[in-house]
PDB file of N, CA and C in Angstrom:
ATOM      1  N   UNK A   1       0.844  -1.176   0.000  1.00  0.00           N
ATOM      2  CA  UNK A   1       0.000   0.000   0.000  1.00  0.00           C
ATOM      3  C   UNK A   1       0.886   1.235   0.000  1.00  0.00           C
ATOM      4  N   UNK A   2       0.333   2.022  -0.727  1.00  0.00           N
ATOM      5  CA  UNK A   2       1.189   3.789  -0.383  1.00  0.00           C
ATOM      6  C   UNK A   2       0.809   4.257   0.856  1.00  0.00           C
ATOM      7  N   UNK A   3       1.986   5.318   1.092  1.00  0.00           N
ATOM      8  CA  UNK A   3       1.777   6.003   2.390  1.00  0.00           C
ATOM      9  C   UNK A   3       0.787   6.718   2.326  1.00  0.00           C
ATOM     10  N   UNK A   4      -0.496   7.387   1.179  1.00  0.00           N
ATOM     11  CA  UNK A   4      -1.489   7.906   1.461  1.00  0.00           C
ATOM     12  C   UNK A   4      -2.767   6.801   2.156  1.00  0.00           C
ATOM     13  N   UNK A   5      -2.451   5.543   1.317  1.00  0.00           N
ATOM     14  CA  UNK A   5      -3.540   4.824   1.960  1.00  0.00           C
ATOM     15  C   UNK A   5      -3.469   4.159   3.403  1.00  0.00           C
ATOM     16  N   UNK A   6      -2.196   4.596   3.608  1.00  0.00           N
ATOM     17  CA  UNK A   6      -1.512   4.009   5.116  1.00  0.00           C
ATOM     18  C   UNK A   6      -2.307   5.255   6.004  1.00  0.00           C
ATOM     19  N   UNK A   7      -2.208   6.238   5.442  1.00  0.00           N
ATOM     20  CA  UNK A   7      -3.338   7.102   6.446  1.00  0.00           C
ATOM     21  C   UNK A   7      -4.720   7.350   6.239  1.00  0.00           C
ATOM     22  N   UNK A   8      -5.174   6.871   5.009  1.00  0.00           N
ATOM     23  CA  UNK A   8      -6.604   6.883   5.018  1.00  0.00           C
ATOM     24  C   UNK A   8      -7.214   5.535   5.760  1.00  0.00           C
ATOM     25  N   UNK A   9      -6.470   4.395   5.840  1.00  0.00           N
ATOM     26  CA  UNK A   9      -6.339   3.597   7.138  1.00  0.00           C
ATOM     27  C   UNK A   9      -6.589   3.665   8.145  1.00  0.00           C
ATOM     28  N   UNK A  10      -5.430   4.401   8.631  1.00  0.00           N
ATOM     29  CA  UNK A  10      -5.595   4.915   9.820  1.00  0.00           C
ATOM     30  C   UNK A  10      -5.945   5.494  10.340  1.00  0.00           C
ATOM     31  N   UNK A  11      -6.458   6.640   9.578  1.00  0.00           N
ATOM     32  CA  UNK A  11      -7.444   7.912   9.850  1.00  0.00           C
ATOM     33  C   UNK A  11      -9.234   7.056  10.537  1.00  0.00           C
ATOM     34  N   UNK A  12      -9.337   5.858   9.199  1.00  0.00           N
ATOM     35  CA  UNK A  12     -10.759   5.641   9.640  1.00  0.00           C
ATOM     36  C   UNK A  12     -10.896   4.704  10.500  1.00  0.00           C
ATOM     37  N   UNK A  13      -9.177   3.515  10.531  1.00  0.00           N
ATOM     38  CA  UNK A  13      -9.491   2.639  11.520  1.00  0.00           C
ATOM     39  C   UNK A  13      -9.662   2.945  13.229  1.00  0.00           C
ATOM     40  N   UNK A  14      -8.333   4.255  12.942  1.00  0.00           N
ATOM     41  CA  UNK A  14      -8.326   5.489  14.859  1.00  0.00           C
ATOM     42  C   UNK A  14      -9.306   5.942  14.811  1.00  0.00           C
ATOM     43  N   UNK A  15     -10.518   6.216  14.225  1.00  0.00           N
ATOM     44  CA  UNK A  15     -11.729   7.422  14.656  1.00  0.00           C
ATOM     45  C   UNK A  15     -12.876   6.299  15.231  1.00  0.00           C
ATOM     46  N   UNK A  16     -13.021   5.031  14.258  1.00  0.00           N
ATOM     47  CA  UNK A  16     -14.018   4.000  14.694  1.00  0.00           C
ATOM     48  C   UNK A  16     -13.315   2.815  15.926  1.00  0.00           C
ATOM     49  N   UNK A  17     -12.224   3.438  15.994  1.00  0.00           N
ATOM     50  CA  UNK A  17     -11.949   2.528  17.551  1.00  0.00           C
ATOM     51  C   UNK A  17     -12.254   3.415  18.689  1.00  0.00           C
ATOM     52  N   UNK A  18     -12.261   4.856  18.121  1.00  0.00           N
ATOM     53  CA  UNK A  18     -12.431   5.431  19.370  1.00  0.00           C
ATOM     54  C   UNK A  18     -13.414   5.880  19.544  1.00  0.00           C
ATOM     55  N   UNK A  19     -14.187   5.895  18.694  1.00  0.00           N
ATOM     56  CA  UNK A  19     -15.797   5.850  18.401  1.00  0.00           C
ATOM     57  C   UNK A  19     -16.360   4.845  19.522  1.00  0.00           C
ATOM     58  N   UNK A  20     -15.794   3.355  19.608  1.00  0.00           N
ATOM     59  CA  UNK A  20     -16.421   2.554  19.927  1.00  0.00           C
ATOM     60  C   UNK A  20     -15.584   2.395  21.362  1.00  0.00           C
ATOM     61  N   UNK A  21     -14.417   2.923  21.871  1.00  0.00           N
ATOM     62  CA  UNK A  21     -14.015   2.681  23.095  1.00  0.00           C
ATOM     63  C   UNK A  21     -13.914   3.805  24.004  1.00  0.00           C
ATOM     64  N   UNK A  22     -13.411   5.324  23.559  1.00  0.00           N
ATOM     65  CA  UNK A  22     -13.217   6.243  24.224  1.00  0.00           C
ATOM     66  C   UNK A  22     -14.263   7.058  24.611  1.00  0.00           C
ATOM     67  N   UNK A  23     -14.996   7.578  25.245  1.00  0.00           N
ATOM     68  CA  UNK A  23     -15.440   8.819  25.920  1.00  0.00           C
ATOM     69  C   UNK A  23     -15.242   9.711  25.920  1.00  0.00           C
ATOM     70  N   UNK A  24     -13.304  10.022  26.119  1.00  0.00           N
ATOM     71  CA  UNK A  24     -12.977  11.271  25.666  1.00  0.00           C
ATOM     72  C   UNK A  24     -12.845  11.687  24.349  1.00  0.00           C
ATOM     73  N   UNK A  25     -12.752  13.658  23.773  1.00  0.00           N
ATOM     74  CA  UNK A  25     -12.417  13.289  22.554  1.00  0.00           C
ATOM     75  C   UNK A  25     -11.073  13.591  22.456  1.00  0.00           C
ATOM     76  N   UNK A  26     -10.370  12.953  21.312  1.00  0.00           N
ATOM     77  CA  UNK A  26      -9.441  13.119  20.270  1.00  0.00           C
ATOM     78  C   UNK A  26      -9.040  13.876  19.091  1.00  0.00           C
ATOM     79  N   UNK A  27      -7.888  14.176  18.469  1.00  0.00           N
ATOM     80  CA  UNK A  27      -8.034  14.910  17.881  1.00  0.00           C
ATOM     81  C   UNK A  27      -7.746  14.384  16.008  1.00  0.00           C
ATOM     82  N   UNK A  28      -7.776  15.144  15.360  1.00  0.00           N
ATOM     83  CA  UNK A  28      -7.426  14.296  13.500  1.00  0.00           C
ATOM     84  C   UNK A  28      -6.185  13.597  13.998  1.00  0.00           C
ATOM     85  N   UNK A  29      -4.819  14.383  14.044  1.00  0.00           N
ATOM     86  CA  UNK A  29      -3.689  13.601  14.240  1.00  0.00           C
ATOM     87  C   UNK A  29      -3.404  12.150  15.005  1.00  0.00           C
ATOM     88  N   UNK A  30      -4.332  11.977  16.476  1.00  0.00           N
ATOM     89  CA  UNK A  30      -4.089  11.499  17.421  1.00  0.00           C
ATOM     90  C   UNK A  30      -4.681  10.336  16.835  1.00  0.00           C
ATOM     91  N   UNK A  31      -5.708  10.236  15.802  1.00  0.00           N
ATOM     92  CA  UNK A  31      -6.865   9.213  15.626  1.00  0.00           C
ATOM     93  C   UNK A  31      -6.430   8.460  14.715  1.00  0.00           C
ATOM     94  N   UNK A  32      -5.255   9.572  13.794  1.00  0.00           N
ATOM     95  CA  UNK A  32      -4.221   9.149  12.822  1.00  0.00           C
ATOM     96  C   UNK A  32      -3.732   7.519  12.873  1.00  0.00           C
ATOM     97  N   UNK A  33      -2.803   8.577  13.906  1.00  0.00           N
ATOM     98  CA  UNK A  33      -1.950   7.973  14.171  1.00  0.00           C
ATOM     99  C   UNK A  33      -1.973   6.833  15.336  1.00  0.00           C
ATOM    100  N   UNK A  34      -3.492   6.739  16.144  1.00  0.00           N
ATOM    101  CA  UNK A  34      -3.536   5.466  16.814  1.00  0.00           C
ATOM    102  C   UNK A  34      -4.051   4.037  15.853  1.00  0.00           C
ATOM    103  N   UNK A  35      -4.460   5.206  14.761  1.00  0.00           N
ATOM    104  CA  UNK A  35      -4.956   3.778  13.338  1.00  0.00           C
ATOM    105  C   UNK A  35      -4.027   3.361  12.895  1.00  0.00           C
ATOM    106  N   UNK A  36      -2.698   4.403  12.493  1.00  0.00           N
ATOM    107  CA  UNK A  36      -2.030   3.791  11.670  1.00  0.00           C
ATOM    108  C   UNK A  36      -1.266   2.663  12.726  1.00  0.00           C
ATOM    109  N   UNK A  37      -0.563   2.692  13.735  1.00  0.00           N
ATOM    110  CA  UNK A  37      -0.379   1.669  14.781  1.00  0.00           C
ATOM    111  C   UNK A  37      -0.766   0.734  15.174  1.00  0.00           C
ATOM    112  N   UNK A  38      -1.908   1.213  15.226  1.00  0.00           N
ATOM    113  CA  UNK A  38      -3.259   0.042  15.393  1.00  0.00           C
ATOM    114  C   UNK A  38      -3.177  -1.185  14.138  1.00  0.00           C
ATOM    115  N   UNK A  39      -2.863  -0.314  12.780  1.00  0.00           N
ATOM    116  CA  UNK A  39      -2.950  -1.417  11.853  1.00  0.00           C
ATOM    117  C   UNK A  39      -1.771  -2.149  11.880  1.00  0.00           C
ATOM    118  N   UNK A  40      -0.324  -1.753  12.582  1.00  0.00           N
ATOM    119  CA  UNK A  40       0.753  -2.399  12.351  1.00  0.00           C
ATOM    120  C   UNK A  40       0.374  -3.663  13.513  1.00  0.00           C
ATOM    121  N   UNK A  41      -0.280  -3.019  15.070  1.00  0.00           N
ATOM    122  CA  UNK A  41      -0.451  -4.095  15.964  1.00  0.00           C
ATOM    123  C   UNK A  41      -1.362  -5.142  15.522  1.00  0.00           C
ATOM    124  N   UNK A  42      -2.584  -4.877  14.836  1.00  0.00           N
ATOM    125  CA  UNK A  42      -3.612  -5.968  14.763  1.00  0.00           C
ATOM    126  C   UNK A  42      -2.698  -6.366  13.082  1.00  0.00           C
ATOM    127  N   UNK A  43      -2.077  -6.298  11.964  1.00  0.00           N
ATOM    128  CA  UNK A  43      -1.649  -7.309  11.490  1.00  0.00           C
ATOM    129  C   UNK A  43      -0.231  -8.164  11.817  1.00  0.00           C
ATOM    130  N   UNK A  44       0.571  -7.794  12.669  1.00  0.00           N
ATOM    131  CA  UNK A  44       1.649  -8.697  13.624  1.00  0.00           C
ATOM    132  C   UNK A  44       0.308  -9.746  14.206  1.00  0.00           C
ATOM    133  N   UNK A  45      -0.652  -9.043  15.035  1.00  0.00           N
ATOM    134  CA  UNK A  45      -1.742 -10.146  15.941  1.00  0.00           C
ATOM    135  C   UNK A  45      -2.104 -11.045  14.948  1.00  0.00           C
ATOM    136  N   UNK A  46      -2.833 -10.596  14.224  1.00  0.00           N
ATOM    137  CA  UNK A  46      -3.102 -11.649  12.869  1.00  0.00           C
ATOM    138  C   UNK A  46      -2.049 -12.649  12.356  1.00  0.00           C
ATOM    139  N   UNK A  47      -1.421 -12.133  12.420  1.00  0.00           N
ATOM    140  CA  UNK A  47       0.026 -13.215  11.317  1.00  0.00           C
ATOM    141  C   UNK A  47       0.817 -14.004  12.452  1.00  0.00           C
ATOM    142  N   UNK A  48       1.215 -13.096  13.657  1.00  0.00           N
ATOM    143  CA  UNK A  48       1.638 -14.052  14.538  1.00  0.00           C
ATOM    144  C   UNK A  48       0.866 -15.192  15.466  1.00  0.00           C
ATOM    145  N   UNK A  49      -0.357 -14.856  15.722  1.00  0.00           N
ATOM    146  CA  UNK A  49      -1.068 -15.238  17.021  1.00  0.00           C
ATOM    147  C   UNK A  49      -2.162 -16.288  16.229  1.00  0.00           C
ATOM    148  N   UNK A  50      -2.692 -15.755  14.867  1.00  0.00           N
ATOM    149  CA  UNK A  50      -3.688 -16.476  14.228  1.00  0.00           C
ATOM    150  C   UNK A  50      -3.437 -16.962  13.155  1.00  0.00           C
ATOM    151  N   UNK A  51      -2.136 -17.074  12.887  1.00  0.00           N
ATOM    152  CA  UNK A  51      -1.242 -17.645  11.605  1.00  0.00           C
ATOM    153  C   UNK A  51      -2.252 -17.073  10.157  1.00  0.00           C
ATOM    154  N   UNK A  52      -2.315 -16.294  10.079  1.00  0.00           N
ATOM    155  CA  UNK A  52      -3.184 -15.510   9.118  1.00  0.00           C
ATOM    156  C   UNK A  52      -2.530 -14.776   7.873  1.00  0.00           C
ATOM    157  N   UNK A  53      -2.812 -14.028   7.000  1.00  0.00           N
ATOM    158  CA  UNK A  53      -1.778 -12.958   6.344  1.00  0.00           C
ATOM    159  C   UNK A  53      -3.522 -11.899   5.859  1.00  0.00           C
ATOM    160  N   UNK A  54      -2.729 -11.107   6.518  1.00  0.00           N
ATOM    161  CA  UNK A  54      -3.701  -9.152   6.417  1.00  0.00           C
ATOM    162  C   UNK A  54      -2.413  -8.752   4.960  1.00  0.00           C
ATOM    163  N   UNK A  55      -3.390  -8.602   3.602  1.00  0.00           N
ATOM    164  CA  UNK A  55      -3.452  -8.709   2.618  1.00  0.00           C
ATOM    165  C   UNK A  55      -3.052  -6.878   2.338  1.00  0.00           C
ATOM    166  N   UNK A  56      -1.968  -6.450   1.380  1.00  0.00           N
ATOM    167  CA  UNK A  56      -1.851  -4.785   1.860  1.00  0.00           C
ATOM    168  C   UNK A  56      -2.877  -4.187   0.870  1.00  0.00           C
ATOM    169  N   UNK A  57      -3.969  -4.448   1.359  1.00  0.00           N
ATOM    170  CA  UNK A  57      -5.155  -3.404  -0.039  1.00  0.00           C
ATOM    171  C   UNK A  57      -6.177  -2.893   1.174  1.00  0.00           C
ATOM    172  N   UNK A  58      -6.696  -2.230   0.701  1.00  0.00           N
ATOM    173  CA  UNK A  58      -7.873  -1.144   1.203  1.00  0.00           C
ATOM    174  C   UNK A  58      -9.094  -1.990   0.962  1.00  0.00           C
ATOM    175  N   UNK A  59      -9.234  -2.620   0.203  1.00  0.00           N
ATOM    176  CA  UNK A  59     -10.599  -3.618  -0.623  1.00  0.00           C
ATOM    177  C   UNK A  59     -10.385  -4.761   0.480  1.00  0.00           C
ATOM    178  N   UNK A  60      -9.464  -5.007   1.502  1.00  0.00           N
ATOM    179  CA  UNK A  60      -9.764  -6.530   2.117  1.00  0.00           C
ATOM    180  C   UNK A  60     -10.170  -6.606   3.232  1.00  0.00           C
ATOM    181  N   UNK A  61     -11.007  -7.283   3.753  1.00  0.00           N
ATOM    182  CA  UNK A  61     -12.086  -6.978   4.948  1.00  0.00           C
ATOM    183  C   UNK A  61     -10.763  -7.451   6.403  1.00  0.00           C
ATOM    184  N   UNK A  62     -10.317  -8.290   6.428  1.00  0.00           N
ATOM    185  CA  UNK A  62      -8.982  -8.657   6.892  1.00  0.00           C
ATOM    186  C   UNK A  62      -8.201  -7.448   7.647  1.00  0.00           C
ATOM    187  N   UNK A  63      -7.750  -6.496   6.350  1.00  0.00           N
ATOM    188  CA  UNK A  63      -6.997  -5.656   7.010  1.00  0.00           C
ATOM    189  C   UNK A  63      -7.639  -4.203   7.753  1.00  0.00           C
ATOM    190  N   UNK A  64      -8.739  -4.119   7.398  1.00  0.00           N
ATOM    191  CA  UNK A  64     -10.195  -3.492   8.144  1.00  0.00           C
ATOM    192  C   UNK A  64     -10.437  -4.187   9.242  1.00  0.00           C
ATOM    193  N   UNK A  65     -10.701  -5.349   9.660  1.00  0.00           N
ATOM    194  CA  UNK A  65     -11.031  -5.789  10.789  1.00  0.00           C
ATOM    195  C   UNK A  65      -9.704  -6.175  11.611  1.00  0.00           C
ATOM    196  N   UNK A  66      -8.389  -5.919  10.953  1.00  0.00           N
ATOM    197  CA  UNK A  66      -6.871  -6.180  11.797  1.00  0.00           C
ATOM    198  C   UNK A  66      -6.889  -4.966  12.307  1.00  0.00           C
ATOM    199  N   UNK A  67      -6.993  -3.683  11.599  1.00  0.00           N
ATOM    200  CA  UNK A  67      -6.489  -2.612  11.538  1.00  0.00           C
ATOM    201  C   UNK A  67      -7.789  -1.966  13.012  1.00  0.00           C
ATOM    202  N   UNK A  68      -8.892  -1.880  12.776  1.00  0.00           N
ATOM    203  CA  UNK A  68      -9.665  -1.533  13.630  1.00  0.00           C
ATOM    204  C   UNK A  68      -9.649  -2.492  14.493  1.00  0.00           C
ATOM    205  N   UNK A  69      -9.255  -3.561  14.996  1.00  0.00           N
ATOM    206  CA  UNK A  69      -8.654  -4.388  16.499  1.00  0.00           C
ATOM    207  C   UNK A  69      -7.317  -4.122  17.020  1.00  0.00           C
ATOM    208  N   UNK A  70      -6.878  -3.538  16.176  1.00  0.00           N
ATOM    209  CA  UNK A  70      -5.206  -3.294  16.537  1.00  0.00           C
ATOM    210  C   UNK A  70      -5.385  -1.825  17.197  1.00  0.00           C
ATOM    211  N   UNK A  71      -6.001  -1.081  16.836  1.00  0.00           N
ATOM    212  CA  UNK A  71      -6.238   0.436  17.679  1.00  0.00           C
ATOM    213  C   UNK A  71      -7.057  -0.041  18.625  1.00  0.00           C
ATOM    214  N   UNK A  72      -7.966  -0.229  18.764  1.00  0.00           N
ATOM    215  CA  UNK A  72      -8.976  -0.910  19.934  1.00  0.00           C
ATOM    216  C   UNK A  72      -8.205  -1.579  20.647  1.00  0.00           C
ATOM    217  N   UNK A  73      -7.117  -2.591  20.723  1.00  0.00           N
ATOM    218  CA  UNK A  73      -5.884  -3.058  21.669  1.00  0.00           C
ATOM    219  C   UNK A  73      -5.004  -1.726  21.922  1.00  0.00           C
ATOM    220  N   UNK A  74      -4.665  -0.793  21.232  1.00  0.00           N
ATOM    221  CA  UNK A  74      -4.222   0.152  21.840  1.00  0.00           C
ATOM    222  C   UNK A  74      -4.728   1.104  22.303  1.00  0.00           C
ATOM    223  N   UNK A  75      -5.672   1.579  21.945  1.00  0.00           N
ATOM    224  CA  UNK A  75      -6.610   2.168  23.505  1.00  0.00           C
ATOM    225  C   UNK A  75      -6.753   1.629  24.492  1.00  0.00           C
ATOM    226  N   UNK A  76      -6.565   0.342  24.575  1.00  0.00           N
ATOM    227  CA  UNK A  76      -7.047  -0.559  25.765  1.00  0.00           C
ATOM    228  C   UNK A  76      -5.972  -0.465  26.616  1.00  0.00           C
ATOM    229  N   UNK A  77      -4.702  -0.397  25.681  1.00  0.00           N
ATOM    230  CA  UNK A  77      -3.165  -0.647  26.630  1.00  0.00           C
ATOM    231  C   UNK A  77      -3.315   0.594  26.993  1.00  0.00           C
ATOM    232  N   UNK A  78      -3.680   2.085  26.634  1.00  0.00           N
ATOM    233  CA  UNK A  78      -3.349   3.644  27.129  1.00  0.00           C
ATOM    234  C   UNK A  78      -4.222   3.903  27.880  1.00  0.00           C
ATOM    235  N   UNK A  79      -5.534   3.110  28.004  1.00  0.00           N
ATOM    236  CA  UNK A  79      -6.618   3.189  29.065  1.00  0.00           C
ATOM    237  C   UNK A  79      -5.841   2.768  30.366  1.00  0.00           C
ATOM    238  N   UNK A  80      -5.420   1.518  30.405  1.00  0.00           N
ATOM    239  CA  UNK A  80      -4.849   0.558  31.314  1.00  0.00           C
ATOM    240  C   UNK A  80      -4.182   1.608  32.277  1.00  0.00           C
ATOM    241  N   UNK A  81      -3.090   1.667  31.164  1.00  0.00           N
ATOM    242  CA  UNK A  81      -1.375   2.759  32.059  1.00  0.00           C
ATOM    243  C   UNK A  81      -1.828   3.749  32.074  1.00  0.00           C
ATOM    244  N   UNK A  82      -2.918   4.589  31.898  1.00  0.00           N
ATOM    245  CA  UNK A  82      -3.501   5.834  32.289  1.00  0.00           C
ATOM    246  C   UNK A  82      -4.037   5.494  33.640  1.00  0.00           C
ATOM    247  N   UNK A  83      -4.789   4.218  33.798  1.00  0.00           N
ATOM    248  CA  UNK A  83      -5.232   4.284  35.140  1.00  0.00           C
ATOM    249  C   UNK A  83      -4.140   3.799  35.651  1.00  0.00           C
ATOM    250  N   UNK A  84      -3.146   3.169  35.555  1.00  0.00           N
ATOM    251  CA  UNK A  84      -2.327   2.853  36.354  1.00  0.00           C
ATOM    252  C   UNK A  84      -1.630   3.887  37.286  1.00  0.00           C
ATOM    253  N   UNK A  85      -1.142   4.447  36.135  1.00  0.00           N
ATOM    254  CA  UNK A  85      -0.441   6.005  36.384  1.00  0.00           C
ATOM    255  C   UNK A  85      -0.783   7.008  37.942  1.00  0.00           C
ATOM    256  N   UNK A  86      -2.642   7.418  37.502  1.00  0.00           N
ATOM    257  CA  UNK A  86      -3.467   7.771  38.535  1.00  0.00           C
ATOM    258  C   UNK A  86      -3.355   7.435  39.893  1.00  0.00           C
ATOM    259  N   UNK A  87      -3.154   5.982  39.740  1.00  0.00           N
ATOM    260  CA  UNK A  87      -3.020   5.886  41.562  1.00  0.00           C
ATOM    261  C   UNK A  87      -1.972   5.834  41.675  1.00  0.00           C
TER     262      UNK A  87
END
């Protein structure tokens, strides 16, 4: 994939994870860039954990459903150590 579709990725996979996990809001960059991460964590999860292969196209439901679990695991880890932090 090109680096534009690496952020149209990530743009929509960070806004619908945080759509569906956060409360607080976020900002364009932040939503960016927890998608584009998100998609590197959920296709390592995929390929390592579920012996799988997340396919590099925009058209594959795979790297849509890697990419939006891989930000949703990382909100989960910055939720975590945020509360950790607190106490």
């Amino acid at each position: 994939m090109s680096w534009m579709a690496w952020i149209v990725l990530g743009l929509v996979s960070g806004t619908l994870a945080r759509m569906a996990m956060s409360r607080g809001e976020r900002g364009l960059i932040s939503s960016t860039l927890i998608g584009i991460t998100g998609s590197y964590i959920g296709a390592w999860i995929v390929a390592h954990w579920m012996h799988g292969t997340v396919k590099p196209s925009l058209l594959d439901v795979t790297t849509w459903v890697s990419a939006i679990g891989g930000a949703m695991v990382l909100l989960f880890a910055y939720r975590v150590l945020r509360f950790v932090s607190r106490r």
